[in-house]
Protein backbone atom coordinates (compact mmCIF):
# COMPACT_ATOMS: atom_id res chain seq x y z
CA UNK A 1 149.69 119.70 194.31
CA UNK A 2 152.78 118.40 192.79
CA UNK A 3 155.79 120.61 191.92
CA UNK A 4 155.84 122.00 188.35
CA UNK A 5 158.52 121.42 186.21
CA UNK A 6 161.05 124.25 185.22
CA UNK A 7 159.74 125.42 181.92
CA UNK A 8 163.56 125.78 179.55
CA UNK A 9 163.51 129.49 180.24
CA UNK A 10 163.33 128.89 184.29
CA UNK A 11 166.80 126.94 184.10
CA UNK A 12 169.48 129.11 185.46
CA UNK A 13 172.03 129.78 182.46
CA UNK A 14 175.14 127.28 184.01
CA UNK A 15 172.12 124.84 183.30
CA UNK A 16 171.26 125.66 180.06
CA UNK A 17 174.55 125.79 179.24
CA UNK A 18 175.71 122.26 179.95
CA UNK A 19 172.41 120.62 178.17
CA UNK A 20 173.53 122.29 175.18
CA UNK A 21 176.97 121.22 175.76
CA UNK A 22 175.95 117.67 176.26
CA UNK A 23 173.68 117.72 172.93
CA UNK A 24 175.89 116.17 170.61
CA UNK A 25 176.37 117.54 167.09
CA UNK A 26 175.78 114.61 165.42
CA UNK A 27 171.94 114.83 166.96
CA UNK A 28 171.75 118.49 166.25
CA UNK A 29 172.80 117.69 162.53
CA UNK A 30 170.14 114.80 162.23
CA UNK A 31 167.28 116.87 163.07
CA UNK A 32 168.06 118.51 159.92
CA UNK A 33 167.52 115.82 158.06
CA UNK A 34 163.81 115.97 158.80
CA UNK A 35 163.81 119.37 156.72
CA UNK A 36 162.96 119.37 153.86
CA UNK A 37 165.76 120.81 151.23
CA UNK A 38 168.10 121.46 154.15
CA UNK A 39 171.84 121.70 153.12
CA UNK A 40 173.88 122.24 156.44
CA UNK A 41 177.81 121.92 156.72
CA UNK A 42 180.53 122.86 159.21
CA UNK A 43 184.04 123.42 157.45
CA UNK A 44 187.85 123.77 158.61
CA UNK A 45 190.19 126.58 158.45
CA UNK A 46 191.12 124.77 154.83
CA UNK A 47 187.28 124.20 153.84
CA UNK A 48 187.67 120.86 154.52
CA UNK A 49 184.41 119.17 155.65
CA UNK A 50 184.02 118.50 159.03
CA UNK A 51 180.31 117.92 159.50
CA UNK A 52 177.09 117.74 157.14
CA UNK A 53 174.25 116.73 157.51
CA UNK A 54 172.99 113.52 155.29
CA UNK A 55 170.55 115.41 152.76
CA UNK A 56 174.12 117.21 151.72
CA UNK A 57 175.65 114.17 151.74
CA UNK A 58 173.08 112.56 149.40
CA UNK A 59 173.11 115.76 147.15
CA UNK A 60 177.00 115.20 146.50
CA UNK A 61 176.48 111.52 146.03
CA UNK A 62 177.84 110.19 149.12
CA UNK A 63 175.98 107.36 150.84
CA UNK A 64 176.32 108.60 154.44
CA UNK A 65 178.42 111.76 156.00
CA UNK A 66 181.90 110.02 156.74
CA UNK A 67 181.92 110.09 152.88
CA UNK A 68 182.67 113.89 152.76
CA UNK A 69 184.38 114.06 155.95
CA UNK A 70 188.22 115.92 155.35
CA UNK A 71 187.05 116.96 151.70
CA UNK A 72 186.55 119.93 150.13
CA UNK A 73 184.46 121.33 147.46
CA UNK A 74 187.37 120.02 144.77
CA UNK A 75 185.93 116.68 145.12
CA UNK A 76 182.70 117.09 144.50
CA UNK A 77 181.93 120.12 141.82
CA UNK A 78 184.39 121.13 138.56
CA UNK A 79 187.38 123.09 139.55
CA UNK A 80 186.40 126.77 138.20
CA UNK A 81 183.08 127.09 140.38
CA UNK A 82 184.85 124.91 143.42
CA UNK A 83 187.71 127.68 143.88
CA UNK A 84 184.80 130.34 144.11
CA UNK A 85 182.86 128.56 147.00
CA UNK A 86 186.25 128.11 148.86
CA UNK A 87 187.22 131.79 148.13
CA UNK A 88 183.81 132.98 149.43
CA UNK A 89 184.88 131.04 152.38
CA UNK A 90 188.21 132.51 152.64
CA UNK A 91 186.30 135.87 152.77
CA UNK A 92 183.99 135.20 155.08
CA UNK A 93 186.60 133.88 157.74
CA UNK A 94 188.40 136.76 157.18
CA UNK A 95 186.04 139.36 157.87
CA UNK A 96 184.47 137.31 160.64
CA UNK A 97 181.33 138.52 159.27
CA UNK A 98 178.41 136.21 158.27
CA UNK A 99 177.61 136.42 154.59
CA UNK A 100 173.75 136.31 154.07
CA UNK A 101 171.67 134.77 151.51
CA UNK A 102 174.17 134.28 148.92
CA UNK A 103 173.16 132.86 145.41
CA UNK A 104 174.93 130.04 144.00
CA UNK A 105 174.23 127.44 141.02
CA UNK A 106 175.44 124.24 142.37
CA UNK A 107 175.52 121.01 140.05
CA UNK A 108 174.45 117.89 142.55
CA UNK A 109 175.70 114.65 142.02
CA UNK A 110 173.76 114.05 138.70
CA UNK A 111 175.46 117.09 137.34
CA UNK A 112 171.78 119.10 137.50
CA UNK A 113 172.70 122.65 138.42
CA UNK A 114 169.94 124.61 140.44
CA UNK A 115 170.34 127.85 142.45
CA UNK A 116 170.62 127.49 146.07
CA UNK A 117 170.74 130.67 149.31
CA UNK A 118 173.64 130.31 150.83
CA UNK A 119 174.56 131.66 154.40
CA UNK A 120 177.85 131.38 155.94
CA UNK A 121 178.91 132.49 159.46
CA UNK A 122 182.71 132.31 160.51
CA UNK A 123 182.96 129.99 163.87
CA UNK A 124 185.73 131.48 166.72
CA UNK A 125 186.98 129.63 169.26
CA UNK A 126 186.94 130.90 173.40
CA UNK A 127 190.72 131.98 172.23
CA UNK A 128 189.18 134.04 169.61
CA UNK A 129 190.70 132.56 166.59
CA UNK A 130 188.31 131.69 163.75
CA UNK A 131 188.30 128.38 163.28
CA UNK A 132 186.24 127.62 160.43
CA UNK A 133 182.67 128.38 158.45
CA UNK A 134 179.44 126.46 159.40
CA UNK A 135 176.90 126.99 157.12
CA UNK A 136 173.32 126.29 154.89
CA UNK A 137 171.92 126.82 151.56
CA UNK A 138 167.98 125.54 150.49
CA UNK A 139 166.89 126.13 147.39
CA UNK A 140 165.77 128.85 145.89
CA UNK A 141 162.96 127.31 143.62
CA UNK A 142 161.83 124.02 141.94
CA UNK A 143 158.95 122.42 140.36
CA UNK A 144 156.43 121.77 143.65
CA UNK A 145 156.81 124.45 146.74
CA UNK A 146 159.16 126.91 145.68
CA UNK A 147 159.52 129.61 148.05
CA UNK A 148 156.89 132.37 147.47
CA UNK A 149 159.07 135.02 145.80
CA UNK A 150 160.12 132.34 143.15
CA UNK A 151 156.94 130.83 142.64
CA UNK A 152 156.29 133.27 139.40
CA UNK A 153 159.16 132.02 137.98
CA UNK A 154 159.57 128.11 138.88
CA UNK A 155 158.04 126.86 135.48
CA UNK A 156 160.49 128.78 133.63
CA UNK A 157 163.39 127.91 135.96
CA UNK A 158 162.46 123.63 135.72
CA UNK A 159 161.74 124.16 131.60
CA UNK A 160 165.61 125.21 131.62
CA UNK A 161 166.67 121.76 133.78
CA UNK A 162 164.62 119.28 131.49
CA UNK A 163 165.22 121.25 127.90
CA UNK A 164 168.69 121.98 128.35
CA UNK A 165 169.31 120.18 125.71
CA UNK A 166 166.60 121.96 123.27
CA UNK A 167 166.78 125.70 121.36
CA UNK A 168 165.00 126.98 124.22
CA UNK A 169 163.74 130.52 123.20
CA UNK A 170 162.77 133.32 125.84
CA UNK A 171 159.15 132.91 124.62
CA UNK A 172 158.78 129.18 125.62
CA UNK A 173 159.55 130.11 129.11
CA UNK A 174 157.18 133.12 129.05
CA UNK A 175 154.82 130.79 127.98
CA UNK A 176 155.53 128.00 130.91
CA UNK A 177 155.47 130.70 133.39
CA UNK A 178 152.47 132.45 132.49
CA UNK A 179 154.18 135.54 132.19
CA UNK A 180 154.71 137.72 129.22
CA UNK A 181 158.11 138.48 128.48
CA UNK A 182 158.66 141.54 129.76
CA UNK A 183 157.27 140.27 133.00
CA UNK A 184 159.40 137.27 132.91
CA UNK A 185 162.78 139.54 132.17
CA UNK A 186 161.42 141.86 135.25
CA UNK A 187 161.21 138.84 137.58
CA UNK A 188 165.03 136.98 136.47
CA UNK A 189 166.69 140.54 136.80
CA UNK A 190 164.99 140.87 140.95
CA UNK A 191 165.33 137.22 141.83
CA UNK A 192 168.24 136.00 139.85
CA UNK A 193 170.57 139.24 138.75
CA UNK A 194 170.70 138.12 134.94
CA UNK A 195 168.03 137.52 131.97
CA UNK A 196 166.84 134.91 131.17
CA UNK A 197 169.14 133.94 128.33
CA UNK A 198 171.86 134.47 130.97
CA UNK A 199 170.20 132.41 133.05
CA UNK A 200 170.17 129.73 130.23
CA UNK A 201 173.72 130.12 129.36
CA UNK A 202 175.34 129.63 133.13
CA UNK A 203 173.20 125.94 133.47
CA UNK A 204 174.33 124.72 129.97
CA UNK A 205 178.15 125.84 130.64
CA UNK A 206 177.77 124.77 133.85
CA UNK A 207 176.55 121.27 132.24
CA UNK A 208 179.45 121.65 129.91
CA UNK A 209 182.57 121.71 132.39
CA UNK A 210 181.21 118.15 133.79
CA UNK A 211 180.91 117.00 130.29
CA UNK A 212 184.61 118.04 129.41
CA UNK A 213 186.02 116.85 132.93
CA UNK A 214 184.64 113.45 132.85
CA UNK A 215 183.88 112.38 129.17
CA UNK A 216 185.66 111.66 126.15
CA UNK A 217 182.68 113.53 123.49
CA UNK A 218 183.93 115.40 120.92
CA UNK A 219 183.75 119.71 121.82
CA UNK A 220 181.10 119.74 119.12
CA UNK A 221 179.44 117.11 120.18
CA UNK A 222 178.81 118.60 123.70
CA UNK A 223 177.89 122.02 122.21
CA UNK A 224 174.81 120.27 120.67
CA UNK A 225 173.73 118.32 123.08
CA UNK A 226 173.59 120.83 125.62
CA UNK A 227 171.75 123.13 122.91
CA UNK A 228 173.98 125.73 121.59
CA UNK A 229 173.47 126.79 117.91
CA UNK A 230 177.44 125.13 117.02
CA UNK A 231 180.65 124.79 118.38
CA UNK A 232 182.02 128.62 117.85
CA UNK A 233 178.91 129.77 119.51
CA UNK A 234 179.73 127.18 122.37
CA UNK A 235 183.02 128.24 122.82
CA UNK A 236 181.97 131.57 122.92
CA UNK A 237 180.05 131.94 125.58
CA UNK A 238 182.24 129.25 127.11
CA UNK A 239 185.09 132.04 127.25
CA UNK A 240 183.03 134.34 128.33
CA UNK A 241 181.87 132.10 131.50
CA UNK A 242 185.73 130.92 132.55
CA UNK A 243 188.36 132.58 130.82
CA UNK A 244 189.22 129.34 128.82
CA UNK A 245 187.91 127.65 125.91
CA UNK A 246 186.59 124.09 126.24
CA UNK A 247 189.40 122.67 125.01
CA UNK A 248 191.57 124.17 127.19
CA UNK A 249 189.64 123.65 129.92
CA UNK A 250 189.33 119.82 129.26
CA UNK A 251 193.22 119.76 128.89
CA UNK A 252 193.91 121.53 132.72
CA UNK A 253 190.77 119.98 134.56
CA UNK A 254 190.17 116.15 133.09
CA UNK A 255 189.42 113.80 135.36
């Protein structure tokens, strides 16, 4: 009878070892490509980008990885929520602890903002120096699959994305969610943190601060389009979101 192949667990550890060693990242990364909604990314000391895997790539608008290779979050989302993602890194590196299951709303590269889990771990070298972050965020929920806890909730969450623009009132997204209201306020304060008016408010500003950075429309202009009652309601909760007003924040972050 012939020999049996050593199953992966019968391979001494020096073994094991070097096939990992000789498995190169770039493969590793790949196979997360065949994920679906799979965000991974390895970063510097600095938070510069030293490996992603393509769906990220795509996501920020980049045709393949070298794209994002040696950048950081400042070239691909507006300033104010960039400086929190690199200051979450900061933290992270310097508590060498991971950070688990994070939310974030992150604007892709059609300036749609959805809320992503985010975990970070810090990486330290044989010298025990920490060297960087690797990390991966998925989605939290969207029209489709959405992960079971969110699935009450993902109606409501893609009539914000497509009616950002409309005087969206809590009702309508009771309605699209099948929830009453009080249901639907129960299930945004466990999943999300906020209401859902909150909720509504952080993907319009959000919407807002790419407007501002890379268009020339009128403050007013914006404030209607993205669904806000007028301009001094706008810049209102505006403030309220960044510490500036619109126009300020045009005037320190245009492209």
């Amino acid at each position: 009878m012939p020999r049996r192949a050593p199953a992966p667990k019968d391979l001494p550890p020096y073994e094991r070892t070097a096939v990992l060693a000789a498995m190169p990242a770039t493969l590793a990364f790949g196979l997360f490509d065949h994920l679906p909604d799979t965000y991974l990314f390895v970063k510097d000391r600095h938070s510069r980008f030293v490996q992603v895997n393509l769906a990220l790539a795509r996501l920020e608008g980049c045709r393949d990885v070298d794209e994002m290779y040696g950048k950081s979050d400042f070239d691909f989302h507006p300033p104010t929520m960039a400086a929190q993602y690199i200051a979450e890194d900061a933290r992270v590196m310097a508590k060498r602890e991971p950070l688990i299951d994070q939310l974030w709303l992150v604007a892709g590269a059609d300036g749609m903002p959805l809320w992503y889990r985010s975990t970070k771990v810090p990486l330290i070298s044989r010298d025990d120096e920490v060297i960087g972050i690797g990390g991966v965020m998925r989605p939290v929920a969207q029209a489709g699959t959405p992960p079971a806890d969110y699935a009450r909730i993902a109606k409501a969450l893609d009539l914000v994305q497509r009616g950002h623009g409309e005087r969206l009132a809590i009702g309508d997204l009771a309605r699209a969610a099948g929830l009453s209201i009080s249901q639907l306020q129960r299930e945004f304060m466990r999943l999300l943190g906020m209401n859902p008016t909150e909720y509504i408010a952080k993907v319009r500003v959000l919407l807002a601060r790419r407007a501002l950075e890379r268009s020339d429309a009128a403050v007013g202009t914006i404030a209607l389009d993205l669904g806000f009652y007028d301009q001094s309601h706008f810049t209102r909760v505006f403030r309220q979101q960044t510490g500036l007003t619109p126009l300020a924040y045009r005037q320190r972050f245009r492209s």
